[in-house]
N, C-alpha and C. Protein backbone atom coordinates (compact mmCIF):
# COMPACT_ATOMS: atom_id res chain seq x y z
N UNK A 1 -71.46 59.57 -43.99
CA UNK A 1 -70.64 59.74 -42.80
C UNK A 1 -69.86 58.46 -42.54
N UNK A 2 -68.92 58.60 -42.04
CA UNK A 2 -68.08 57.29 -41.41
C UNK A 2 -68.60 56.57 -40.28
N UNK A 3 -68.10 55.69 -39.80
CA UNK A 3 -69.10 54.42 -38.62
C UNK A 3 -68.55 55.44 -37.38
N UNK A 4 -69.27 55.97 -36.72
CA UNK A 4 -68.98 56.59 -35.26
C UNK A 4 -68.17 55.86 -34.74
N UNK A 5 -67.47 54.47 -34.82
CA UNK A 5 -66.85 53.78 -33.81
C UNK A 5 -65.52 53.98 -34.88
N UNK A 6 -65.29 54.71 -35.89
CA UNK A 6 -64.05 54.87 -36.31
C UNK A 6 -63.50 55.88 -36.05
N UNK A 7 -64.60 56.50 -35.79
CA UNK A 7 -64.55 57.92 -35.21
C UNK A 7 -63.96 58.03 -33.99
N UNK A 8 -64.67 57.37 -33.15
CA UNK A 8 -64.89 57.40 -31.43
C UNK A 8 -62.91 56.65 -31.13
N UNK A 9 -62.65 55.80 -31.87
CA UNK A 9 -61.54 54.96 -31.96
C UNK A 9 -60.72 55.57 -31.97
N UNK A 10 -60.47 56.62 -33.17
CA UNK A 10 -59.24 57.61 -33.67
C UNK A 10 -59.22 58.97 -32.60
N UNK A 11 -60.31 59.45 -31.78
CA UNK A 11 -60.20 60.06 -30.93
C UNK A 11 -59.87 59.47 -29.44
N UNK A 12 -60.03 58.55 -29.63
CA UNK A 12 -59.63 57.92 -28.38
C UNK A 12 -57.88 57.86 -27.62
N UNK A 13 -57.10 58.21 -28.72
CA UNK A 13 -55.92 58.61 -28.36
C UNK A 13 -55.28 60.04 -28.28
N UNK A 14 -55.06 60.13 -26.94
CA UNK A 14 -54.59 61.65 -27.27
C UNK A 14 -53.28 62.43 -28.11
N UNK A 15 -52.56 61.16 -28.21
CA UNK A 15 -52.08 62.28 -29.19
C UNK A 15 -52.85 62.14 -30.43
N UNK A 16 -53.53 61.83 -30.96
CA UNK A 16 -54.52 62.16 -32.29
C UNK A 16 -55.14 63.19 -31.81
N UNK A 17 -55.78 63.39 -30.81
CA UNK A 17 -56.38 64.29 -30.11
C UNK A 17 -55.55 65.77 -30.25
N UNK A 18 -54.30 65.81 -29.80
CA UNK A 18 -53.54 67.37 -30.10
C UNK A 18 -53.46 67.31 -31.40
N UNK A 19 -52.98 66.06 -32.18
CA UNK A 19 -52.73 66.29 -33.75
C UNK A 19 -53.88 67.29 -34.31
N UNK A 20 -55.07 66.92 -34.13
CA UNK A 20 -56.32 67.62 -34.45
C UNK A 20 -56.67 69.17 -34.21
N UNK A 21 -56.43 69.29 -32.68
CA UNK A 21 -55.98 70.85 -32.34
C UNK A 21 -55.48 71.24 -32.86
N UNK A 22 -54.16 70.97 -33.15
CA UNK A 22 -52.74 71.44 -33.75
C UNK A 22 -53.37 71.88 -35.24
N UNK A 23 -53.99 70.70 -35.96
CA UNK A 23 -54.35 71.14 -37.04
C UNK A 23 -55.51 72.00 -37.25
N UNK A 24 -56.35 72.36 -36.18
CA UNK A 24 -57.72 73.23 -35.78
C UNK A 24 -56.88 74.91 -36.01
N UNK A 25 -55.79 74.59 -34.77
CA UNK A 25 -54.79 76.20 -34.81
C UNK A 25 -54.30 76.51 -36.19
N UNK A 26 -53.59 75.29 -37.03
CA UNK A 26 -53.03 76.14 -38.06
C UNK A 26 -53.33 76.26 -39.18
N UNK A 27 -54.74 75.28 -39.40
CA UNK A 27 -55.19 75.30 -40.91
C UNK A 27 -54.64 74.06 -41.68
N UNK A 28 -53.65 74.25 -42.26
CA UNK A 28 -53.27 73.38 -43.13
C UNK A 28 -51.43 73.10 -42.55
N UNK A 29 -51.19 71.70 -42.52
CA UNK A 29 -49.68 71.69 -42.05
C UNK A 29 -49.25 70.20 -42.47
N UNK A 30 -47.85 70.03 -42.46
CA UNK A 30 -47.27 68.72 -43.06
C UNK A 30 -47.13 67.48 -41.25
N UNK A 31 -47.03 66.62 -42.01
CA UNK A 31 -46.44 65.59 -41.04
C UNK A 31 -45.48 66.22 -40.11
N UNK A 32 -44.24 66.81 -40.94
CA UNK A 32 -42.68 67.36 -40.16
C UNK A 32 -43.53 68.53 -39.38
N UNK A 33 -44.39 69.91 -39.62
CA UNK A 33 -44.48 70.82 -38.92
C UNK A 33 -45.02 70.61 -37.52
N UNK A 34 -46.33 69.46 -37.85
CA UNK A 34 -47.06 69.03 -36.57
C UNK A 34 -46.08 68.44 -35.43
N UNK A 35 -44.80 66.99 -36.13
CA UNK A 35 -44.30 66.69 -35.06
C UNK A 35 -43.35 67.95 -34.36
N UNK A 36 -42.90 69.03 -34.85
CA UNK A 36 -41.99 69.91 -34.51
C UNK A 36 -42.76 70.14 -32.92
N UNK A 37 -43.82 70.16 -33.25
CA UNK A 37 -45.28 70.90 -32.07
C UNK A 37 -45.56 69.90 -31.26
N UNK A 38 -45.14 68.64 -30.88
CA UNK A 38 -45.59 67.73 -30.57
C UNK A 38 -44.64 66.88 -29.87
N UNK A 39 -44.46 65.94 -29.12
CA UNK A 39 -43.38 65.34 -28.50
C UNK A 39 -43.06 63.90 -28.77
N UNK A 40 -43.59 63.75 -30.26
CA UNK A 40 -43.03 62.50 -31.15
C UNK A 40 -42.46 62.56 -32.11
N UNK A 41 -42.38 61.39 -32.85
CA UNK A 41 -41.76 61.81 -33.86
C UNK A 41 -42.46 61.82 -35.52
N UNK A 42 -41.70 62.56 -36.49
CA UNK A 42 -42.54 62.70 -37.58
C UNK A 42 -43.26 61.32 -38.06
N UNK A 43 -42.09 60.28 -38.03
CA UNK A 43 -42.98 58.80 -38.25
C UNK A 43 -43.94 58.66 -37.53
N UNK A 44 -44.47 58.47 -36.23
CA UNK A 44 -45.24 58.75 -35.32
C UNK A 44 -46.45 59.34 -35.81
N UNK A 45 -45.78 60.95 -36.19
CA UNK A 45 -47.12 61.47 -36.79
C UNK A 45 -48.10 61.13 -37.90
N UNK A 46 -47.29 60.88 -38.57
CA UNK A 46 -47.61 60.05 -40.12
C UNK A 46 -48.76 59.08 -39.57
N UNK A 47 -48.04 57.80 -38.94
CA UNK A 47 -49.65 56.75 -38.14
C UNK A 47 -50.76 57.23 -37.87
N UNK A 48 -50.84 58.55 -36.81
CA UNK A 48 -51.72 58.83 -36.31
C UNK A 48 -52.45 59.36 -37.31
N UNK A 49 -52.11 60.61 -38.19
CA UNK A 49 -52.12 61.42 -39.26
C UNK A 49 -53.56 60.45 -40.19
N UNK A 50 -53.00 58.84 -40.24
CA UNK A 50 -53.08 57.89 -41.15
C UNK A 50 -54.85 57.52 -40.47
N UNK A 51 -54.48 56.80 -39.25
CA UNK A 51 -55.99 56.76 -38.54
C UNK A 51 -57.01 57.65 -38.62
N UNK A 52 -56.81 59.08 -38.11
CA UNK A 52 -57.08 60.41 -38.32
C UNK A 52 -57.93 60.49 -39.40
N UNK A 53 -56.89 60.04 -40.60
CA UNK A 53 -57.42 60.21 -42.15
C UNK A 53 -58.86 59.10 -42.53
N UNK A 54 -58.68 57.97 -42.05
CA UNK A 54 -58.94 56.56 -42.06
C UNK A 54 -60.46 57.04 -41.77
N UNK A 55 -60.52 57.63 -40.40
CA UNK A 55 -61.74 57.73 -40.18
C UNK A 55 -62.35 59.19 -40.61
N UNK A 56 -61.86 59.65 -41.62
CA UNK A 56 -62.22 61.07 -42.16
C UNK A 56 -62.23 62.50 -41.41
N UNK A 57 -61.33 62.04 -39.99
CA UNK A 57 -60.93 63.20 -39.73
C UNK A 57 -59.99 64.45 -40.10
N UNK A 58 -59.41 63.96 -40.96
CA UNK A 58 -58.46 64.84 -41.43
C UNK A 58 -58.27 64.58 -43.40
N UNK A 59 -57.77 65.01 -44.18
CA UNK A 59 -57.53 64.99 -45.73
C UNK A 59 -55.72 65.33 -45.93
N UNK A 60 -55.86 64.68 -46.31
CA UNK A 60 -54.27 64.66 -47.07
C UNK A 60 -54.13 65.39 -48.44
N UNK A 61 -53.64 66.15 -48.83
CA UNK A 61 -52.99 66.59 -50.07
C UNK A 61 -51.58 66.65 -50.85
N UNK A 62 -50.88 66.01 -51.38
CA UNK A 62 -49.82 66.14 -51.84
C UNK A 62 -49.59 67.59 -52.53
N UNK A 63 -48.69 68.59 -51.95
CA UNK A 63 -48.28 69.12 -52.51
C UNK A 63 -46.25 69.39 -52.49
N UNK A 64 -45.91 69.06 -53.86
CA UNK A 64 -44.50 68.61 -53.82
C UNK A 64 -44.38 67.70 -53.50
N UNK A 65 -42.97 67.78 -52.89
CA UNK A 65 -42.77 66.66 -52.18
C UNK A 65 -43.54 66.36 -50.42
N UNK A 66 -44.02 66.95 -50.14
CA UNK A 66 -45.07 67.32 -49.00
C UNK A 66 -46.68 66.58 -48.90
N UNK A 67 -47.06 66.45 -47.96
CA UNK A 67 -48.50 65.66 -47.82
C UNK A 67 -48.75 67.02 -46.88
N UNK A 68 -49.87 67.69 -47.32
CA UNK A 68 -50.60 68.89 -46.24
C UNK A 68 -51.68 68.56 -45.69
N UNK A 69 -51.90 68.20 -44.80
CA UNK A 69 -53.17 67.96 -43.69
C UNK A 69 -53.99 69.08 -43.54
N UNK A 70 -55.12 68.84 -43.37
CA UNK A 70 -56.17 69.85 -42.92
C UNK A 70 -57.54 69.00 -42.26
N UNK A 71 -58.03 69.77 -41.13
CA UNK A 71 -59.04 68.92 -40.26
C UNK A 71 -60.58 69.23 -41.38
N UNK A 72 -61.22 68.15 -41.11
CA UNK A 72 -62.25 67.88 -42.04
C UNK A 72 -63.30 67.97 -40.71
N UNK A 73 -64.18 69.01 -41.32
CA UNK A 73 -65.26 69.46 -40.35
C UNK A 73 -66.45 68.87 -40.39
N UNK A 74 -66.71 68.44 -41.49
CA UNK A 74 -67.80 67.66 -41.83
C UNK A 74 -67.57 66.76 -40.47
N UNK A 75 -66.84 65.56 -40.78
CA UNK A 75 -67.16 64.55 -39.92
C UNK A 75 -67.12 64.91 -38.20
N UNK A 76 -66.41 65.96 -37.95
CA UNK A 76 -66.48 66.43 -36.37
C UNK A 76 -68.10 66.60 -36.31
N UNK A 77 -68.30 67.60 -37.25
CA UNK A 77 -69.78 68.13 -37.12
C UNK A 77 -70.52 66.83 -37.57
N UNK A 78 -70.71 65.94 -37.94
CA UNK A 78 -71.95 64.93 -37.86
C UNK A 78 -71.85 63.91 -36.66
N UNK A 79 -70.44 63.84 -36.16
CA UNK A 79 -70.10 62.89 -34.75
C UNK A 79 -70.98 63.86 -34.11
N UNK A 80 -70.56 64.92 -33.79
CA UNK A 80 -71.22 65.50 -32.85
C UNK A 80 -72.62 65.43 -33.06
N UNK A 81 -73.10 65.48 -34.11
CA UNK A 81 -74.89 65.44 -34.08
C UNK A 81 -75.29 64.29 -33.42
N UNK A 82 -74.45 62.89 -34.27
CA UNK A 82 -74.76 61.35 -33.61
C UNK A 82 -74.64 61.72 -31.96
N UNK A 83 -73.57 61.82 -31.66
CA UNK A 83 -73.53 62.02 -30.22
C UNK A 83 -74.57 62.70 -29.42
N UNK A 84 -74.81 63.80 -29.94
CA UNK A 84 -75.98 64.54 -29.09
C UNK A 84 -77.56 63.72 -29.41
N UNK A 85 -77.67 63.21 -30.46
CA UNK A 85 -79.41 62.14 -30.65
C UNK A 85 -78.87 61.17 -29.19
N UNK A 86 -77.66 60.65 -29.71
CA UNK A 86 -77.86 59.52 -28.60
C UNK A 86 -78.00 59.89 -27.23
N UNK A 87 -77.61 61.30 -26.82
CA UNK A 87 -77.54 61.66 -25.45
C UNK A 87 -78.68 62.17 -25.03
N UNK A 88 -79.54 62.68 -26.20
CA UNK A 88 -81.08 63.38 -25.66
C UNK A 88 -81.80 61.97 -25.47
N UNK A 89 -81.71 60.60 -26.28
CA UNK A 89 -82.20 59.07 -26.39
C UNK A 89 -82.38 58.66 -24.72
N UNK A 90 -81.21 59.04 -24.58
CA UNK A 90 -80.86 58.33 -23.27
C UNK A 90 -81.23 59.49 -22.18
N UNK A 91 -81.77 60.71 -22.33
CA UNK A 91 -82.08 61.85 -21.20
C UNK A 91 -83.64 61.26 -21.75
N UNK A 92 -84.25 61.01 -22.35
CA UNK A 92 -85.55 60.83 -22.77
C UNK A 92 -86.11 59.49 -22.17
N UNK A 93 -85.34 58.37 -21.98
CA UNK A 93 -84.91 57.30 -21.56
C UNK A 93 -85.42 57.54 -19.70
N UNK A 94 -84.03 58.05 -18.81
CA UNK A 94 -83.82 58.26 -18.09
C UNK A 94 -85.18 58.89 -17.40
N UNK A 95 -85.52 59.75 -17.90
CA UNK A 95 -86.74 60.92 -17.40
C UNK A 95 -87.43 60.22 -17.24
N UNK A 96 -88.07 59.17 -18.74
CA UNK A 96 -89.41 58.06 -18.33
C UNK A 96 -89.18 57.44 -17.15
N UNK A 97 -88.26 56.89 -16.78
CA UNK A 97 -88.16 55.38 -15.55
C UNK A 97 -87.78 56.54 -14.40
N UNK A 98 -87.40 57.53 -14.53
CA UNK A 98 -87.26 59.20 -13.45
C UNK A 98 -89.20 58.99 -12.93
N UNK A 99 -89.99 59.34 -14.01
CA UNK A 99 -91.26 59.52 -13.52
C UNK A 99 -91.97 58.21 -13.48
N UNK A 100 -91.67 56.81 -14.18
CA UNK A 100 -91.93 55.80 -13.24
C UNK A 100 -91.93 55.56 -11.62
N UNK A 101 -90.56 55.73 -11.67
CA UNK A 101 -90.18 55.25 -10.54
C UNK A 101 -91.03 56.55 -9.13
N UNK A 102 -91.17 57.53 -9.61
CA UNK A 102 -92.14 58.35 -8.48
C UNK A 102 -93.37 58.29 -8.79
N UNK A 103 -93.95 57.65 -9.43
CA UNK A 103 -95.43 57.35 -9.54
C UNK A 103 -95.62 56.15 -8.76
């Protein structure tokens, strides 16, 4: 898996954030189709596209003259696992010093 904080980083901007949707809705799409959908520009998209990729949210494929994006589920689905250990950590956490503190 990739470092959760490359993760947590590349989602941290929203437009990476619709890029991802965008690419959730259509499957597979280029740099040019996403910005068409979007209120930047194709260079624009490309960066984000690039971070996105960086932290294994997304895969690039050359086909033609074209780069086709598609969202990579793997890494959504293991953030999310990390995320949920750390949140039961910290409800497990919480509860102890919960029944400290009323004893």
């Amino acid at each position: 898996m990739n470092a959760p904080g490359a993760v947590l980083v590349a989602l941290a901007d929203p437009t990476r954030r619709q890029l991802l949707e965008k690419l959730v809705d259509v499957g597979l799409a280029s740099a040019t189709t996403l910005a068409e959908r979007l209120p930047v520009s194709r260079q624009a998209v490309v960066k984000h596209l690039n971070v996105l990729e960086g932290a294994g949210l997304v895969s690039g494929e050359r086909t033609g003259r074209e780069v086709l994006y598609q969202v990579r589920s793997r890494t959504l689905d293991e953030s999310a696992r990390w995320m949920a250990e750390l949140a039961s950590t910290w409800d497990r956490r919480l509860n102890a010093i919960k029944r400290a503190a009323e004893e």
